[in-house]
N, C-alpha and C. Protein backbone atom coordinates (compact mmCIF):
# COMPACT_ATOMS: atom_id res chain seq x y z
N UNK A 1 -4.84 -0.43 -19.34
CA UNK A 1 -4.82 0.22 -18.04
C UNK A 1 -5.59 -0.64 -17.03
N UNK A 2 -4.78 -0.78 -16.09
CA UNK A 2 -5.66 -1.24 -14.50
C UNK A 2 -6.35 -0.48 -13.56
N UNK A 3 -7.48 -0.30 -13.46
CA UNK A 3 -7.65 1.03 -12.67
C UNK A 3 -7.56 -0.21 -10.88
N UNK A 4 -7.23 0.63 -9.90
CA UNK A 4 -6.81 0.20 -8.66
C UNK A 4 -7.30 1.25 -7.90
N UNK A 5 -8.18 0.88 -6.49
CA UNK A 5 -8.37 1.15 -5.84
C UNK A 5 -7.70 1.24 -4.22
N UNK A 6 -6.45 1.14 -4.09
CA UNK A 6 -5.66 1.11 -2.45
C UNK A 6 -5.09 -0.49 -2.79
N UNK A 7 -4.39 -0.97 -2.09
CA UNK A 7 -3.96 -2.10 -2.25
C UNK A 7 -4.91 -3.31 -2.25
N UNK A 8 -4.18 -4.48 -3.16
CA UNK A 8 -4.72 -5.43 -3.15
C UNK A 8 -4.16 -5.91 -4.64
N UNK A 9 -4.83 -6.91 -5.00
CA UNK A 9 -4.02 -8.15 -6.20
C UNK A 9 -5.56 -7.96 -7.12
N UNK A 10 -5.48 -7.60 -8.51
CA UNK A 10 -5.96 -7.04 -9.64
C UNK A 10 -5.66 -7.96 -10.66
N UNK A 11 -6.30 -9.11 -10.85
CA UNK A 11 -6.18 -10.16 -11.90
C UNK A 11 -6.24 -9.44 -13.25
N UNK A 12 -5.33 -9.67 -14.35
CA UNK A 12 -5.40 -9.66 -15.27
C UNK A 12 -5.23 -10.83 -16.75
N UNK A 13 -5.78 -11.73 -16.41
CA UNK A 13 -5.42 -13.00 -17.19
C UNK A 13 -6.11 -13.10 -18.12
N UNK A 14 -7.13 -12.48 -18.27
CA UNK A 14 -8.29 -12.80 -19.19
C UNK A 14 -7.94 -11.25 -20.22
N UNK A 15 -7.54 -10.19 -19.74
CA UNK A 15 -7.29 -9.17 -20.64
C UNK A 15 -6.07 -9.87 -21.54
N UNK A 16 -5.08 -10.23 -20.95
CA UNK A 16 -3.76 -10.79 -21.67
C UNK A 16 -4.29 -12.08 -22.36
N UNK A 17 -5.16 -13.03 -22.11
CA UNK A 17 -5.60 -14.37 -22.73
C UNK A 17 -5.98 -13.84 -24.44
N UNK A 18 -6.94 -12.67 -23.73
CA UNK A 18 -7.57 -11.82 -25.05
C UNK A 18 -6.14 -11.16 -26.42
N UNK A 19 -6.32 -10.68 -25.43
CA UNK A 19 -4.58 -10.30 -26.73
C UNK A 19 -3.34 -11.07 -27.26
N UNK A 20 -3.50 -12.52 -26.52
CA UNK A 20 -2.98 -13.25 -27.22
C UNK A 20 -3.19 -14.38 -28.28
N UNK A 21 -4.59 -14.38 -28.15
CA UNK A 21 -5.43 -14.98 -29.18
C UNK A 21 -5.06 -14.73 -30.36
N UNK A 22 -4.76 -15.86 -31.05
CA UNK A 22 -4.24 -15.83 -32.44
C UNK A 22 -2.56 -16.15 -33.06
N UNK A 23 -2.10 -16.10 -31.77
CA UNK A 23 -0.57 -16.06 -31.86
C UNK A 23 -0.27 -17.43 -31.84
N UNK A 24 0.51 -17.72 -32.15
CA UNK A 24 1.29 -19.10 -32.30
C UNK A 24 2.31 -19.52 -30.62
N UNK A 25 3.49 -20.23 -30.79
CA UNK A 25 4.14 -20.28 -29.81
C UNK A 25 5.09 -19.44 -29.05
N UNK A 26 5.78 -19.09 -27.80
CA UNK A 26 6.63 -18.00 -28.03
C UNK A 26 6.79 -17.68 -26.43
N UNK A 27 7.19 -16.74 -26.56
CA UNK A 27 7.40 -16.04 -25.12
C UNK A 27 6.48 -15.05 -24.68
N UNK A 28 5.64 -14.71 -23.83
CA UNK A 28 5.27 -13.49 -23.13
C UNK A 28 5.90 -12.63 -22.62
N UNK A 29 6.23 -11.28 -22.39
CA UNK A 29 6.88 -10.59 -21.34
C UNK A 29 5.76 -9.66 -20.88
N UNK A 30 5.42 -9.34 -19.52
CA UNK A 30 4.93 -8.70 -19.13
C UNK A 30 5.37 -7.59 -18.26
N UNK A 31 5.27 -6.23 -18.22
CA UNK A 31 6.09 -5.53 -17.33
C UNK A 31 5.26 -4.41 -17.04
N UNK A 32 5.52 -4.15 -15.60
CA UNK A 32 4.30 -2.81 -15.06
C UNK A 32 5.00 -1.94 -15.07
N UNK A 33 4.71 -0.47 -15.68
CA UNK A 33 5.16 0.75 -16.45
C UNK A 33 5.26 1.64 -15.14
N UNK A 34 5.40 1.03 -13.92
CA UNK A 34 5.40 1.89 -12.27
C UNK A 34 6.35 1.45 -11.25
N UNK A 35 6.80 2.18 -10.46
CA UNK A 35 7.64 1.90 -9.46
C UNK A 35 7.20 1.63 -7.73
N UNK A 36 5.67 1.61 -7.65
CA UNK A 36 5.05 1.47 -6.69
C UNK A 36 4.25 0.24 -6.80
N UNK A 37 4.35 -0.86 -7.47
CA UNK A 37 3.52 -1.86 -7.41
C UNK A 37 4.30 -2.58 -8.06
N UNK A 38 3.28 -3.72 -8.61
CA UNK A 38 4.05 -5.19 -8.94
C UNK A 38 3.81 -5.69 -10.13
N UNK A 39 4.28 -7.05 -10.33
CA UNK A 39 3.57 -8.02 -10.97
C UNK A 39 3.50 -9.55 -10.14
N UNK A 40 2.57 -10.40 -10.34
CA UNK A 40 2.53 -11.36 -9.41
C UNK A 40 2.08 -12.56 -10.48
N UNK A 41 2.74 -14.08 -10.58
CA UNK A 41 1.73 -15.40 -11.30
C UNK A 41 1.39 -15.94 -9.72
N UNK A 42 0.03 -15.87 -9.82
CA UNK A 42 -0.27 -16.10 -8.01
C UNK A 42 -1.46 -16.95 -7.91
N UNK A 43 -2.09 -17.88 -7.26
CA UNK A 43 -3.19 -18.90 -7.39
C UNK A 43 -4.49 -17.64 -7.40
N UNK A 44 -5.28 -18.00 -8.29
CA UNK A 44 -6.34 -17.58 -8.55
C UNK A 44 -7.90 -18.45 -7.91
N UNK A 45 -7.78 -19.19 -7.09
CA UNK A 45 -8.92 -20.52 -6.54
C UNK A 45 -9.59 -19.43 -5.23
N UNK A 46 -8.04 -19.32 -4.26
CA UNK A 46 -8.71 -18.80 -3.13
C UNK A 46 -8.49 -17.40 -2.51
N UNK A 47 -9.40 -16.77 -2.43
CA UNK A 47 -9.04 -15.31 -2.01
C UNK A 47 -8.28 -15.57 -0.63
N UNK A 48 -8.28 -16.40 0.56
CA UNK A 48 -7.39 -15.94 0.98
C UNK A 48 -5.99 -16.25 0.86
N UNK A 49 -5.54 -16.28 -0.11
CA UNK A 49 -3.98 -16.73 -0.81
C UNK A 49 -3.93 -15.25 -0.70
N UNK A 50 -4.63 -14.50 -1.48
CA UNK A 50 -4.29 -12.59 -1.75
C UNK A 50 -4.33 -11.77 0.10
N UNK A 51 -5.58 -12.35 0.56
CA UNK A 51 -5.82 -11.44 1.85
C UNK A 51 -4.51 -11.92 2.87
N UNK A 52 -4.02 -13.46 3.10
CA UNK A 52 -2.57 -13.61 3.18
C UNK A 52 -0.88 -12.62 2.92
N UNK A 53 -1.16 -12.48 1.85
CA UNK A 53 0.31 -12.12 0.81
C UNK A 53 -0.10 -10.64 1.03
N UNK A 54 -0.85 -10.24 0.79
CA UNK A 54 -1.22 -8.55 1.20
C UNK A 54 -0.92 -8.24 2.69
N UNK A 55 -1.35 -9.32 3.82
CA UNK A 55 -0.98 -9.47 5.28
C UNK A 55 0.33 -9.17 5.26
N UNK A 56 1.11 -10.06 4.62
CA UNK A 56 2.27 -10.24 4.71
C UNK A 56 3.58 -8.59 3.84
N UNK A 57 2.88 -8.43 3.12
CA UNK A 57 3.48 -7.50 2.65
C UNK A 57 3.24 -6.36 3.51
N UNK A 58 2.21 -6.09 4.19
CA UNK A 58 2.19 -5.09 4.93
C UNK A 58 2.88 -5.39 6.32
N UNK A 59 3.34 -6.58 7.01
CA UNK A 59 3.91 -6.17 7.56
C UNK A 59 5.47 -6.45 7.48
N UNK A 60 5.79 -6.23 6.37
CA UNK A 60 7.46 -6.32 6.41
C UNK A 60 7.27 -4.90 5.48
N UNK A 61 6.59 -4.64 5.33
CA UNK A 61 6.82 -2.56 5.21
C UNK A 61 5.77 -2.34 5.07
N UNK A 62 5.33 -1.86 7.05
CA UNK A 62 4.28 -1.28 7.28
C UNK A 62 4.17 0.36 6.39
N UNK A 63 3.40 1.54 6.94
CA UNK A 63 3.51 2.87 6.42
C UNK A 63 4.72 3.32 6.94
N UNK A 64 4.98 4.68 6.42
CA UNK A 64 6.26 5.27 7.14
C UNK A 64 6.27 5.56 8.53
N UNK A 65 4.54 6.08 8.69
CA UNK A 65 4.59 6.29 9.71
C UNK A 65 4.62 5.17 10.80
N UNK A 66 4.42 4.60 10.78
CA UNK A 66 4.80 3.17 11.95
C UNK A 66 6.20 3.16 12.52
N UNK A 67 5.95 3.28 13.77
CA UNK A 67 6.84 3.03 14.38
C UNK A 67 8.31 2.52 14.17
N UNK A 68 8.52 1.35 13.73
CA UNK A 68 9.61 0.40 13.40
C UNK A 68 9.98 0.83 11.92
N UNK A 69 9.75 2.21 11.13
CA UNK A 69 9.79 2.72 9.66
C UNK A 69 10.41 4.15 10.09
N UNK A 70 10.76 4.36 11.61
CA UNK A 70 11.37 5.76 11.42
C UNK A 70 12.41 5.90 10.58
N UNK A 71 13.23 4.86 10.16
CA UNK A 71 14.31 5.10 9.46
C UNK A 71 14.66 5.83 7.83
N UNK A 72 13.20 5.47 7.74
CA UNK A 72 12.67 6.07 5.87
C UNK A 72 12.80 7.54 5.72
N UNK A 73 13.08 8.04 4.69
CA UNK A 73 13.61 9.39 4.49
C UNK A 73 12.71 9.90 3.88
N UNK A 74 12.49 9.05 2.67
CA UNK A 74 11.47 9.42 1.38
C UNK A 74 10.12 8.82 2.21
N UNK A 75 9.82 10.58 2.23
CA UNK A 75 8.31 11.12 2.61
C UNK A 75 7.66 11.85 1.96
N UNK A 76 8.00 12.74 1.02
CA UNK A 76 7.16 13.75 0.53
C UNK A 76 5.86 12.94 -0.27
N UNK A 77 6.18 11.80 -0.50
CA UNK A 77 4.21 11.27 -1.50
C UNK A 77 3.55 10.61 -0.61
N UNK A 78 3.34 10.75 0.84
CA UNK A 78 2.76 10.15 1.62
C UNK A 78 3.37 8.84 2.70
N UNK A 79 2.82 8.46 3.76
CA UNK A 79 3.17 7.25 4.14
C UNK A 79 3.58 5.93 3.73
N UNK A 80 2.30 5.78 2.54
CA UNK A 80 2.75 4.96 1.87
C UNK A 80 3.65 4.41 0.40
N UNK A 81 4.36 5.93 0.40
CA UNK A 81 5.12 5.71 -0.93
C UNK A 81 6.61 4.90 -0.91
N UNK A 82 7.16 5.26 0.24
CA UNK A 82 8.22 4.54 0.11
C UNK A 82 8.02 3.07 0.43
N UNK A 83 7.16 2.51 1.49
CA UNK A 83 6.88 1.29 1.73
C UNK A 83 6.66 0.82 0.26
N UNK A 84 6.10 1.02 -0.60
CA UNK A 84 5.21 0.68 -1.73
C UNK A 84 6.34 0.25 -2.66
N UNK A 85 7.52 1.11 -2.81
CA UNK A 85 8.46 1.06 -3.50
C UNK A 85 9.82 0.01 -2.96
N UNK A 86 9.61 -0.16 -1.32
CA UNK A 86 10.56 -1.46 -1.01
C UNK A 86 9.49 -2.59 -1.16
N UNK A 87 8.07 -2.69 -1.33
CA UNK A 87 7.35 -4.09 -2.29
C UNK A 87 7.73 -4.37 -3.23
N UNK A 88 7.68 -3.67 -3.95
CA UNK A 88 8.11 -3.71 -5.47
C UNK A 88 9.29 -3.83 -5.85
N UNK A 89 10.40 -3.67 -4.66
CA UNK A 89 11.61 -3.74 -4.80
C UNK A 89 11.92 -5.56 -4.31
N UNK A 90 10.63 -5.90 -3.61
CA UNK A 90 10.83 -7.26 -3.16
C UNK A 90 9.94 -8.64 -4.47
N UNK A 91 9.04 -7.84 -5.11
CA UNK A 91 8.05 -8.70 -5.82
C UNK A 91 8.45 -8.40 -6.77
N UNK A 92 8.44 -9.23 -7.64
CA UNK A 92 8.41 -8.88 -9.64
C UNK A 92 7.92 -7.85 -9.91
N UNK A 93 8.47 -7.16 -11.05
CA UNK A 93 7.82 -5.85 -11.89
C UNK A 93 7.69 -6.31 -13.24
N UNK A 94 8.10 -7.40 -13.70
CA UNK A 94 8.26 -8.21 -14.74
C UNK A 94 8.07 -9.67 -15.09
N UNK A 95 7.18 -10.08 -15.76
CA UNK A 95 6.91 -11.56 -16.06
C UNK A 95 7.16 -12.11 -17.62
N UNK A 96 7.64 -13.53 -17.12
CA UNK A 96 7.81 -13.93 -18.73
C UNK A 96 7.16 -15.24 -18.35
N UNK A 97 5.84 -16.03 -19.48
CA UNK A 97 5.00 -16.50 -19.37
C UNK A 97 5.08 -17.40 -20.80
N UNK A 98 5.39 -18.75 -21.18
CA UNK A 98 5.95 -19.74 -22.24
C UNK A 98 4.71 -19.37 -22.95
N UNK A 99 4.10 -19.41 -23.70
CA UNK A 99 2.92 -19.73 -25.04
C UNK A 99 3.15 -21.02 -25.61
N UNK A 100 2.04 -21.46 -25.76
CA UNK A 100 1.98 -22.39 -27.06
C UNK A 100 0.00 -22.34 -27.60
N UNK A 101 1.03 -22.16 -29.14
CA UNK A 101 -0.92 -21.84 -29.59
C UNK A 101 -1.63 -21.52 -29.22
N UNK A 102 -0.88 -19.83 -28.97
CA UNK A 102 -1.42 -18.49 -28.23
C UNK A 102 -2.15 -18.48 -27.28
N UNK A 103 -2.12 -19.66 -26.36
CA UNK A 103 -2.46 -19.49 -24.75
C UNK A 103 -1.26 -19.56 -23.74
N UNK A 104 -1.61 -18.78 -23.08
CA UNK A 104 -0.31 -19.36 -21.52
C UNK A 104 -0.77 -20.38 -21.33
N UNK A 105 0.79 -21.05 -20.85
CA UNK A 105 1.06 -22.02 -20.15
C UNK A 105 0.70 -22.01 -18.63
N UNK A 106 -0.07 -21.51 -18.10
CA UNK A 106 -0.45 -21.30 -16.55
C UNK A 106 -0.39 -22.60 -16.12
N UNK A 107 -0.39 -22.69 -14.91
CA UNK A 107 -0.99 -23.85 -13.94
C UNK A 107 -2.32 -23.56 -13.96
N UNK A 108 -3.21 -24.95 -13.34
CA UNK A 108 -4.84 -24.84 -13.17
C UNK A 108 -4.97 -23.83 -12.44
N UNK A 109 -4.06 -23.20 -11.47
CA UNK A 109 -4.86 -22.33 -10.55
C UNK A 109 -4.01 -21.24 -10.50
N UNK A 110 -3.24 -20.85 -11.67
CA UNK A 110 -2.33 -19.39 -11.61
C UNK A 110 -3.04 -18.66 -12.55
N UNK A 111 -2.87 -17.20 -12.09
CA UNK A 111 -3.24 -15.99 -13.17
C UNK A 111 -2.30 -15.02 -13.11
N UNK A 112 -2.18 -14.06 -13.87
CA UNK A 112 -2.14 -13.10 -13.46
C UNK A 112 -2.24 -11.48 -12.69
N UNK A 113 -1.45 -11.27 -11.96
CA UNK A 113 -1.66 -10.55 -11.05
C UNK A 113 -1.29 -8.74 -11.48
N UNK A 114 -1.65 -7.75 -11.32
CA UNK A 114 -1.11 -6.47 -10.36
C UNK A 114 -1.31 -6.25 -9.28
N UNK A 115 -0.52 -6.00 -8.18
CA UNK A 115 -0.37 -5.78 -6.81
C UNK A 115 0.04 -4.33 -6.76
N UNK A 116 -0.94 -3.77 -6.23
CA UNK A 116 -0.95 -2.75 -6.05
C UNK A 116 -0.60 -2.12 -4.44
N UNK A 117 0.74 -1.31 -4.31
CA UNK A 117 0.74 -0.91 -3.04
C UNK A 117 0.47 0.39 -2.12
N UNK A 118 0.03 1.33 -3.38
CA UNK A 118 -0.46 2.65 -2.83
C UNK A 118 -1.80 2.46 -2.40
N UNK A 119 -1.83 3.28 -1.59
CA UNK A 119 -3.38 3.72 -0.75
C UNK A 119 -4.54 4.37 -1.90
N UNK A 120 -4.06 5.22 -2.51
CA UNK A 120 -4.62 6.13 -3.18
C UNK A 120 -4.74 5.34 -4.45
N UNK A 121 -6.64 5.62 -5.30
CA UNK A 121 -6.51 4.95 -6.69
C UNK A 121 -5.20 5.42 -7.53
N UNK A 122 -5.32 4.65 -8.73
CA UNK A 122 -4.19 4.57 -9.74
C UNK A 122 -4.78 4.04 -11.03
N UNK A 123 -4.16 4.55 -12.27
CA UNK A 123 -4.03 3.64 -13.34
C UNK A 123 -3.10 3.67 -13.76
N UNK A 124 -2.61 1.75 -13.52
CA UNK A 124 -1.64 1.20 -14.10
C UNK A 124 -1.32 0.70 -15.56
N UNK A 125 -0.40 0.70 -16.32
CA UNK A 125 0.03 0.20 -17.40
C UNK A 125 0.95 -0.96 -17.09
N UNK A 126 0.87 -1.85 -17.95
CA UNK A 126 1.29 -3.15 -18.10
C UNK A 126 1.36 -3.04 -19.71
N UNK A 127 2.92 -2.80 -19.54
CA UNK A 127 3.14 -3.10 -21.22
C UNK A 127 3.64 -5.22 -21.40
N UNK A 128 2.97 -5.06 -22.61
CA UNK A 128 2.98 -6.43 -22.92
C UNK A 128 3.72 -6.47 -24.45
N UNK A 129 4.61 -7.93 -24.30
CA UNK A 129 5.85 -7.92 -25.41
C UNK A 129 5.70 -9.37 -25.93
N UNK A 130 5.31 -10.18 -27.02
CA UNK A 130 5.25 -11.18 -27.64
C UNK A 130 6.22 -11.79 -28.60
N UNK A 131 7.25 -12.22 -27.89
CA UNK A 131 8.03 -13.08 -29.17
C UNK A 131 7.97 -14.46 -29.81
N UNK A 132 7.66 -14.62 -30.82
CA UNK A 132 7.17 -15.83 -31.36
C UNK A 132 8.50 -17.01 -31.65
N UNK A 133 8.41 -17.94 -31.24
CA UNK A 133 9.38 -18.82 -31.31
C UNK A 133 9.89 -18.86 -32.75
């Protein structure tokens, strides 16, 4: 579980590093168990890469209530539920990540991400799937 506080990017690389310890070569799959957030492989060096991409996601779907969002129907979970759900409709919900001798293959400066787009805390699930070459 991810616990999340309102939006923002929730590294998880070191929980998944941990659970893959021991494994041989293979595939990763990673997938978030929600329809309001994400998954992201996103540079981990500089925070403003996240305070950026969070900029940016908010404004190509501000809240409902904003002005230029009258068109949204789905309102009943707040302002920010349907925005949350055209993010997620734009960002990965799913990652697949190469192994070899049970580490990812990352770049020097990628991790893993949850992007979270509701206002309101959450705990997320990220089911994780290991196939060994």
């Amino acid at each position: 579980m991810i616990p999340t506080q309102g939006p923002g990017l929730h590294e998880f690389t070191d929980r998944v590093a941990d659970w893959l310890a021991g494994q041989g070569d293979g595939l990763l799959t990673a997938m978030v168990r929600h329809t309001s957030c994400s998954l992201l492989i996103q540079e981990n060096a500089d925070p403003d890469v996240q305070g950026d991409l969070l900029a940016w996601l908010e404004r190509i779907a501000p809240p409902a209530d904003a002005p230029s969002m009258r068109w949204i129907r789905h309102r009943s979970e707040g302002p920010d539920d349907m925005p949350a759900h055209l993010k997620a409709a734009v960002l990965p919900v799913s990652l697949s990540v190469p192994v070899q001798a049970g580490r990812m293959r990352l770049g020097t400066w990628q991790g893993l991400y949850l992007v979270e787009h509701r206002a309101r805390p959450h705990r997320r699930e990220v089911a994780l799937h290991f196939r060994p070459d």
